[in-house]
C-alpha atoms as a PDB file:
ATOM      1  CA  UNK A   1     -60.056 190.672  -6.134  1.00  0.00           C
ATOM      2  CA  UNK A   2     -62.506 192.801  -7.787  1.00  0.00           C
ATOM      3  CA  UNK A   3     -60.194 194.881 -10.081  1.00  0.00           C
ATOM      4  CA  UNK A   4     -58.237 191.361 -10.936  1.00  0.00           C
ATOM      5  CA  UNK A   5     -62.142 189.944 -12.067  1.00  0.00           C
ATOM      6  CA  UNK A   6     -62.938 193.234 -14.300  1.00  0.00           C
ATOM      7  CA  UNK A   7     -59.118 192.948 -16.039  1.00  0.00           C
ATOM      8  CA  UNK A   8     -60.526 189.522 -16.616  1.00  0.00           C
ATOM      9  CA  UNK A   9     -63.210 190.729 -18.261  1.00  0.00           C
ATOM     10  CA  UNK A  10     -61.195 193.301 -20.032  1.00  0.00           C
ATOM     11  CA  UNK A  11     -59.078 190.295 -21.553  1.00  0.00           C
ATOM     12  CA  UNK A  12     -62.331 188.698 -22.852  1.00  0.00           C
ATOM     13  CA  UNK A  13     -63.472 191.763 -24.837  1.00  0.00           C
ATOM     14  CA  UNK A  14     -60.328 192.265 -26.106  1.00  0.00           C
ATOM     15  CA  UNK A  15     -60.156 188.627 -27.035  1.00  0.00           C
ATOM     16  CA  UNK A  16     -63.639 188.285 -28.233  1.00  0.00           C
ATOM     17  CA  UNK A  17     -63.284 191.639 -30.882  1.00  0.00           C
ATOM     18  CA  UNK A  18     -60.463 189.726 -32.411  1.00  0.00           C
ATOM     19  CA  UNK A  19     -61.598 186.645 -32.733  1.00  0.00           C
ATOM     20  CA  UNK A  20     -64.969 187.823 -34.298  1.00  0.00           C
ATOM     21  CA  UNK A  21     -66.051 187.840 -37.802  1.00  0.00           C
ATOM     22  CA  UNK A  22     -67.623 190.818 -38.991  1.00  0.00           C
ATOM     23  CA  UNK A  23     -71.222 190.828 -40.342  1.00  0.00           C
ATOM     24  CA  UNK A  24     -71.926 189.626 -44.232  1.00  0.00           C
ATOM     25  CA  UNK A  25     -71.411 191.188 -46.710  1.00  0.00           C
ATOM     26  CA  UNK A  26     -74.408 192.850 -48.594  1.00  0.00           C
ATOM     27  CA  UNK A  27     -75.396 190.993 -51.576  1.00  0.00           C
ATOM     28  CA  UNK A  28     -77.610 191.804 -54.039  1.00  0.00           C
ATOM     29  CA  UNK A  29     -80.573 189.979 -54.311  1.00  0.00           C
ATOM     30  CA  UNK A  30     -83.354 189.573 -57.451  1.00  0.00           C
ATOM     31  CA  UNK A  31     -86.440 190.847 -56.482  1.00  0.00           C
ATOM     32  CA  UNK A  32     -89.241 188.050 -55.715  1.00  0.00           C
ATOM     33  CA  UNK A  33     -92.554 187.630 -56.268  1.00  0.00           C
ATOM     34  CA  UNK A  34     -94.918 185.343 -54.213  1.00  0.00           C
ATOM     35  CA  UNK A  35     -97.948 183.400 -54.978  1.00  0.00           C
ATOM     36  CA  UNK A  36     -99.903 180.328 -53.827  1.00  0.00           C
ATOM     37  CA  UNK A  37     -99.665 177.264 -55.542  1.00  0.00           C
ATOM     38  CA  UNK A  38    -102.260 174.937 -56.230  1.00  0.00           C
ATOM     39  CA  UNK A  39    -103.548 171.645 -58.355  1.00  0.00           C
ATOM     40  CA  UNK A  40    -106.020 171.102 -60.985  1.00  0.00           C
ATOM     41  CA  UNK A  41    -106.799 169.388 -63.540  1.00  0.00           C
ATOM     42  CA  UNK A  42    -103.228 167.823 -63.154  1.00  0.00           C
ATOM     43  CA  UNK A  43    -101.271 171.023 -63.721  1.00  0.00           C
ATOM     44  CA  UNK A  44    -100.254 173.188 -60.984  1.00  0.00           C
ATOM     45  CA  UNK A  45    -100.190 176.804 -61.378  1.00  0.00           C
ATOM     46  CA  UNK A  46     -99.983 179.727 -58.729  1.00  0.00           C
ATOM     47  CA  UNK A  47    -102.320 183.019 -57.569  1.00  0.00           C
ATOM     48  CA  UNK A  48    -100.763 186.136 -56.902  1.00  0.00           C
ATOM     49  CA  UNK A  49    -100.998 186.774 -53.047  1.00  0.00           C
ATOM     50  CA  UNK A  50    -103.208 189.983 -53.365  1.00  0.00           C
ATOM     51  CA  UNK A  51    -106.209 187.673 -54.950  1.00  0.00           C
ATOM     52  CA  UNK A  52    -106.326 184.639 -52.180  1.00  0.00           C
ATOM     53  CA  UNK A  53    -107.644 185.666 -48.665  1.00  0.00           C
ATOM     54  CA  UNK A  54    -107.471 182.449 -47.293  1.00  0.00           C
ATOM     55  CA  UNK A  55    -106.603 178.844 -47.464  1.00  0.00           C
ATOM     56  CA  UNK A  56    -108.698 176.319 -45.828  1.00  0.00           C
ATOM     57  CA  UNK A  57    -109.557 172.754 -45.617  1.00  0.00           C
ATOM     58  CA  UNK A  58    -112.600 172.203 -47.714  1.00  0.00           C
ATOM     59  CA  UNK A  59    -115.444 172.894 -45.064  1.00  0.00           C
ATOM     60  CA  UNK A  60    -119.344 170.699 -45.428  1.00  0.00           C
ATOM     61  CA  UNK A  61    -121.681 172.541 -47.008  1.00  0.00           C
ATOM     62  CA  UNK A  62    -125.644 173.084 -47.708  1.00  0.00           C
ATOM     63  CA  UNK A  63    -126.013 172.234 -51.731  1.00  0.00           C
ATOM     64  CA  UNK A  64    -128.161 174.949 -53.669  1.00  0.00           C
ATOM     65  CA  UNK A  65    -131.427 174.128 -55.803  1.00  0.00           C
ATOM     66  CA  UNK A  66    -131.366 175.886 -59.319  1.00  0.00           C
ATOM     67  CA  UNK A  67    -127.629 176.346 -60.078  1.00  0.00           C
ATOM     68  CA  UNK A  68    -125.008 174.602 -61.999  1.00  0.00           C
ATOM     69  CA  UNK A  69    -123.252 171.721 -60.718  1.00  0.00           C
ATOM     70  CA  UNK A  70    -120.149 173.461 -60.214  1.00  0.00           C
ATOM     71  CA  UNK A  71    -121.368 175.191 -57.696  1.00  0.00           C
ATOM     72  CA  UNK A  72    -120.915 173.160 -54.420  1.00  0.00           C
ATOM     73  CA  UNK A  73    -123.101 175.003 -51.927  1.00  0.00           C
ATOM     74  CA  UNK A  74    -122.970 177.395 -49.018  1.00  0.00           C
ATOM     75  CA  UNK A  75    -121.015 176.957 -46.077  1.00  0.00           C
ATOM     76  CA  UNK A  76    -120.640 178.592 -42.811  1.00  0.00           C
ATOM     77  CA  UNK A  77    -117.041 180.070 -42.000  1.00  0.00           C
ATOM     78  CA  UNK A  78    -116.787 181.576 -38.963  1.00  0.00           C
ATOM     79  CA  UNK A  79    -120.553 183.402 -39.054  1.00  0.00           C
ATOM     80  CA  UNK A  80    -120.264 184.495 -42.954  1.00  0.00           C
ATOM     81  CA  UNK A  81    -122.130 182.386 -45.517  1.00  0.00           C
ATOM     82  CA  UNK A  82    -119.105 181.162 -48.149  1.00  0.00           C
ATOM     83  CA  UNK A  83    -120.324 180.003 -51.843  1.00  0.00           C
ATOM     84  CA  UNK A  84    -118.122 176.970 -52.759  1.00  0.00           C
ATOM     85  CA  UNK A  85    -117.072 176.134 -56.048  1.00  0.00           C
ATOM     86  CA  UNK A  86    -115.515 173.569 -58.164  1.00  0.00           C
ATOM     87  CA  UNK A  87    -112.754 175.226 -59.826  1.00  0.00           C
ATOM     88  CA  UNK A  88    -111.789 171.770 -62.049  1.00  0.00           C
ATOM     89  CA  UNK A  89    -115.708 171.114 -62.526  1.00  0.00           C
ATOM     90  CA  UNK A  90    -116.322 174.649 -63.922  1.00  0.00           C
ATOM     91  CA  UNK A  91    -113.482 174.309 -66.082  1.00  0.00           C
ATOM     92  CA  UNK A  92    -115.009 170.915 -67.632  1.00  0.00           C
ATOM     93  CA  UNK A  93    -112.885 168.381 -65.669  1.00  0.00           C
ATOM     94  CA  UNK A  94    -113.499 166.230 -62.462  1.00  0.00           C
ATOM     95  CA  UNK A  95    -111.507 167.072 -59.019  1.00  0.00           C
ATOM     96  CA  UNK A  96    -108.692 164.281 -58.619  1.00  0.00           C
ATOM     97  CA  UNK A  97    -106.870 162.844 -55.796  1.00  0.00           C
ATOM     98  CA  UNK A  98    -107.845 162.013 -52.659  1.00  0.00           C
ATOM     99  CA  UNK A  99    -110.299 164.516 -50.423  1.00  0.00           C
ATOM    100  CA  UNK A 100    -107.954 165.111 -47.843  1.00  0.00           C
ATOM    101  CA  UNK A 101    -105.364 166.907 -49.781  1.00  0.00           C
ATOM    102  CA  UNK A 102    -108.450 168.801 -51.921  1.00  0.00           C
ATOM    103  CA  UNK A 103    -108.458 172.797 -50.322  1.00  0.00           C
ATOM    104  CA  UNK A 104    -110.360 176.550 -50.853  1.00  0.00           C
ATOM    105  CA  UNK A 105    -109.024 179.404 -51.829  1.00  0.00           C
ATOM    106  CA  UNK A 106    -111.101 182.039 -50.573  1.00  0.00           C
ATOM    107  CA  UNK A 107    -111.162 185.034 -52.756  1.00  0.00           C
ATOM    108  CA  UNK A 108    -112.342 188.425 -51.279  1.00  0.00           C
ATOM    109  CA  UNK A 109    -113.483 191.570 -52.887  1.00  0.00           C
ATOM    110  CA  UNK A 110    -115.438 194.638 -51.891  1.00  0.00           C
ATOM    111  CA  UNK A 111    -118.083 192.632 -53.829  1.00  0.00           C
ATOM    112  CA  UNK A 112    -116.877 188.916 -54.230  1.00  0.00           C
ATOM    113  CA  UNK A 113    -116.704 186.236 -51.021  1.00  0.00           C
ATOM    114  CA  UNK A 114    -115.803 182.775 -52.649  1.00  0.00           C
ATOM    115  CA  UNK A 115    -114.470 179.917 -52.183  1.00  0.00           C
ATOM    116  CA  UNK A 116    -113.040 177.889 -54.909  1.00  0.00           C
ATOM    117  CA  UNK A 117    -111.886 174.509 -54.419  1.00  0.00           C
ATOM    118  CA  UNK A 118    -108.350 172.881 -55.803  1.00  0.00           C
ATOM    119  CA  UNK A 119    -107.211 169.777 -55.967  1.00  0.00           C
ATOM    120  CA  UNK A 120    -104.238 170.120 -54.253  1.00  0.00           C
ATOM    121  CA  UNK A 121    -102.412 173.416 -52.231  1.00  0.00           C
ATOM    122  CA  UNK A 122     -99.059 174.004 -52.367  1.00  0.00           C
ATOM    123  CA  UNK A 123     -98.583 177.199 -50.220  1.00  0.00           C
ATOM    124  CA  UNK A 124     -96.373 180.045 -50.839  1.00  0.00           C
ATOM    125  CA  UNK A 125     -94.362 180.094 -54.090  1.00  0.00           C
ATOM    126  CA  UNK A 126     -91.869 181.936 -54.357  1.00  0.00           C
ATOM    127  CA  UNK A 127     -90.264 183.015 -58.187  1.00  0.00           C
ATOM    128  CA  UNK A 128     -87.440 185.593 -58.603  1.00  0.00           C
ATOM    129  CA  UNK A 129     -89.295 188.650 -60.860  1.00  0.00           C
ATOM    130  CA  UNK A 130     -86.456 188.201 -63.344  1.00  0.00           C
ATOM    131  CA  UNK A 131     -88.207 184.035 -64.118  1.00  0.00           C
ATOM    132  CA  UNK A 132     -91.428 186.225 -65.486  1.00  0.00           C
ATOM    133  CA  UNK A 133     -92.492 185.477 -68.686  1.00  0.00           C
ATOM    134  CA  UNK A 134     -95.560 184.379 -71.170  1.00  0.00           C
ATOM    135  CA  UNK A 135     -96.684 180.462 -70.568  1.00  0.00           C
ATOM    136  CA  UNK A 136     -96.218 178.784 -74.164  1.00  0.00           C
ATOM    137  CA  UNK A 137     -97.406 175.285 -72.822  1.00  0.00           C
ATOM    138  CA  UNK A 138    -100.985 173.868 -73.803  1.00  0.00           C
ATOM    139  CA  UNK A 139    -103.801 174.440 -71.571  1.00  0.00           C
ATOM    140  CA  UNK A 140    -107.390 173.692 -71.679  1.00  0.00           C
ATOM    141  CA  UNK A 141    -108.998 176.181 -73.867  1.00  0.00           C
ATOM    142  CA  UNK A 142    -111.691 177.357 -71.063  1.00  0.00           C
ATOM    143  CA  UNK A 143    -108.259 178.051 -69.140  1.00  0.00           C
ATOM    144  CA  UNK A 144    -106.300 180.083 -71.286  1.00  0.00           C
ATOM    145  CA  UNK A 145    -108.508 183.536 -70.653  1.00  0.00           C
ATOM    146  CA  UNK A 146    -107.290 183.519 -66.975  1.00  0.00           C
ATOM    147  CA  UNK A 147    -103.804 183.112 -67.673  1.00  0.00           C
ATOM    148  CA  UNK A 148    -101.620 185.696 -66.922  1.00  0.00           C
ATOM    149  CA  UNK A 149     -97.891 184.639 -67.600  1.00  0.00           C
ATOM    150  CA  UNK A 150     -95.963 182.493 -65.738  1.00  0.00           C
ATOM    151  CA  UNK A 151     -92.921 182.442 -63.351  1.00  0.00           C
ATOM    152  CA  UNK A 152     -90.130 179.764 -63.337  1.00  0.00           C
ATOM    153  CA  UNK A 153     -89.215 178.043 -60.418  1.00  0.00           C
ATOM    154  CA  UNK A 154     -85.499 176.920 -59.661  1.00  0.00           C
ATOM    155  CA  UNK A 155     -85.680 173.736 -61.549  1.00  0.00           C
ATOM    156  CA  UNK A 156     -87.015 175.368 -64.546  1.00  0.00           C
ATOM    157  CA  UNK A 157     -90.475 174.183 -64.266  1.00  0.00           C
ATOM    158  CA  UNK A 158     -93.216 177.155 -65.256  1.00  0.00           C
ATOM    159  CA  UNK A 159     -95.817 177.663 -62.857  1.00  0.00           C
ATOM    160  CA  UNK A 160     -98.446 179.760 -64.654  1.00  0.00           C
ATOM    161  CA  UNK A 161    -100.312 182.438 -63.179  1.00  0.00           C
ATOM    162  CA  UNK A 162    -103.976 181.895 -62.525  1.00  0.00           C
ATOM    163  CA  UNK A 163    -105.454 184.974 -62.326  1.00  0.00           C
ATOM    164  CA  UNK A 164    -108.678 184.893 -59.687  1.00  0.00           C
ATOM    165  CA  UNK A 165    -109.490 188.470 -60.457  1.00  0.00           C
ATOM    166  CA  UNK A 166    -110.069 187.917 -64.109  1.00  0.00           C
ATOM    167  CA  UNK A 167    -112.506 184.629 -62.969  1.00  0.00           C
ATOM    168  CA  UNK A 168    -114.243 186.914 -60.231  1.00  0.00           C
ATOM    169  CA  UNK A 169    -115.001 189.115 -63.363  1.00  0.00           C
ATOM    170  CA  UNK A 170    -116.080 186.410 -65.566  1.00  0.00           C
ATOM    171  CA  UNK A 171    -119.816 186.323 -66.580  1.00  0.00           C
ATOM    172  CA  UNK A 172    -120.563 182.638 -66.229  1.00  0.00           C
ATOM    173  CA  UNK A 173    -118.774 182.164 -63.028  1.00  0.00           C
ATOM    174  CA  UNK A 174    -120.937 185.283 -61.667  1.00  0.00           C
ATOM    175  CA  UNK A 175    -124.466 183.609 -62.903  1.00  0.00           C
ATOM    176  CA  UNK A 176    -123.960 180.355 -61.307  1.00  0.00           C
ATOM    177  CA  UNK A 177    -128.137 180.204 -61.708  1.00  0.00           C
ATOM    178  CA  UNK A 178    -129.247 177.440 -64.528  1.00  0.00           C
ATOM    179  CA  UNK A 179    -131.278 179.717 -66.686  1.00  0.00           C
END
């Protein structure tokens, strides 16, 4: 009975390497390039991965005497003090759209921990590297220093690429302090 079970088995090997498909074939793929996406100011644009830390629900904080108005206030995240920040207010606009959908982007540097706030988060974006190119479309003037190309996504649409390393650098955002 035994030896009649393993020709059995035999049969279904045989049976099963015939029937199967083999794996697919390789294909070649663009490279990609990822970002976050987010909202203000009613355009959406995206942040290379490498400059956002974290994403987070916008979290209460203490408001800070002596600073411009853009500047939210401190918050506690998880036993670190976080300066918030109005991305859209520092930019000369209002945030829009309803609180719940408004997030931070937390931007961390050896000597930057910030926390920007967006109108709206979109997550990951993802752009093939070939879609790369420079964003031709009007933007607020204030805006246009931290611009850094765009990508295109698969409908066409340019998302352009906010650059959080050139705002960390930026003199006013660094002396948030009314003078």
């Amino acid at each position: 009975m035994s030896r009649t079970a393993f020709q059995a088995l035999v049969e279904l090997a045989k049976k099963s390497r015939q029937s199967a498909r083999g794996l697919p074939s390789r294909q070649n793929t663009a490279p990609r390039w990822s970002g976050i996406g987010f909202s203000i100011l009613g355009q959406r644009f995206v942040a290379p991965m490498n400059h956002v830390a974290e994403l987070m629900e916008v979290p209460s904080s203490t408001r800070l005497p002596g600073v411009h108005s853009w500047v939210l206030g401190l918050s506690n995240v998880r036993g670190r003090l976080l300066p918030i920040f109005d991305l859209p207010h520092f930019f000369g606009g209002a945030i829009s759209g309803s609180r719940k959908h408004h997030r931070v982007l937390v931007l961390e540097t050896d000597i930057l921990y910030s926390g920007i706030v967006v109108d709206r988060a979109f997550g990951m974006q993802h752009f093939n590297s070939d879609s790369f190119g420079d964003y031709t479309e009007a933007l607020p003037e204030t805006m246009e220093d931290f611009i850094d190309g765009s990508y295109r996504d698969a409908d066409g649409k340019a998302w352009p690429v906010f650059s959080m390393a050139k705002l960390a650098e930026d003199s006013r955002f660094n002396n948030a302090a009314l003078v």
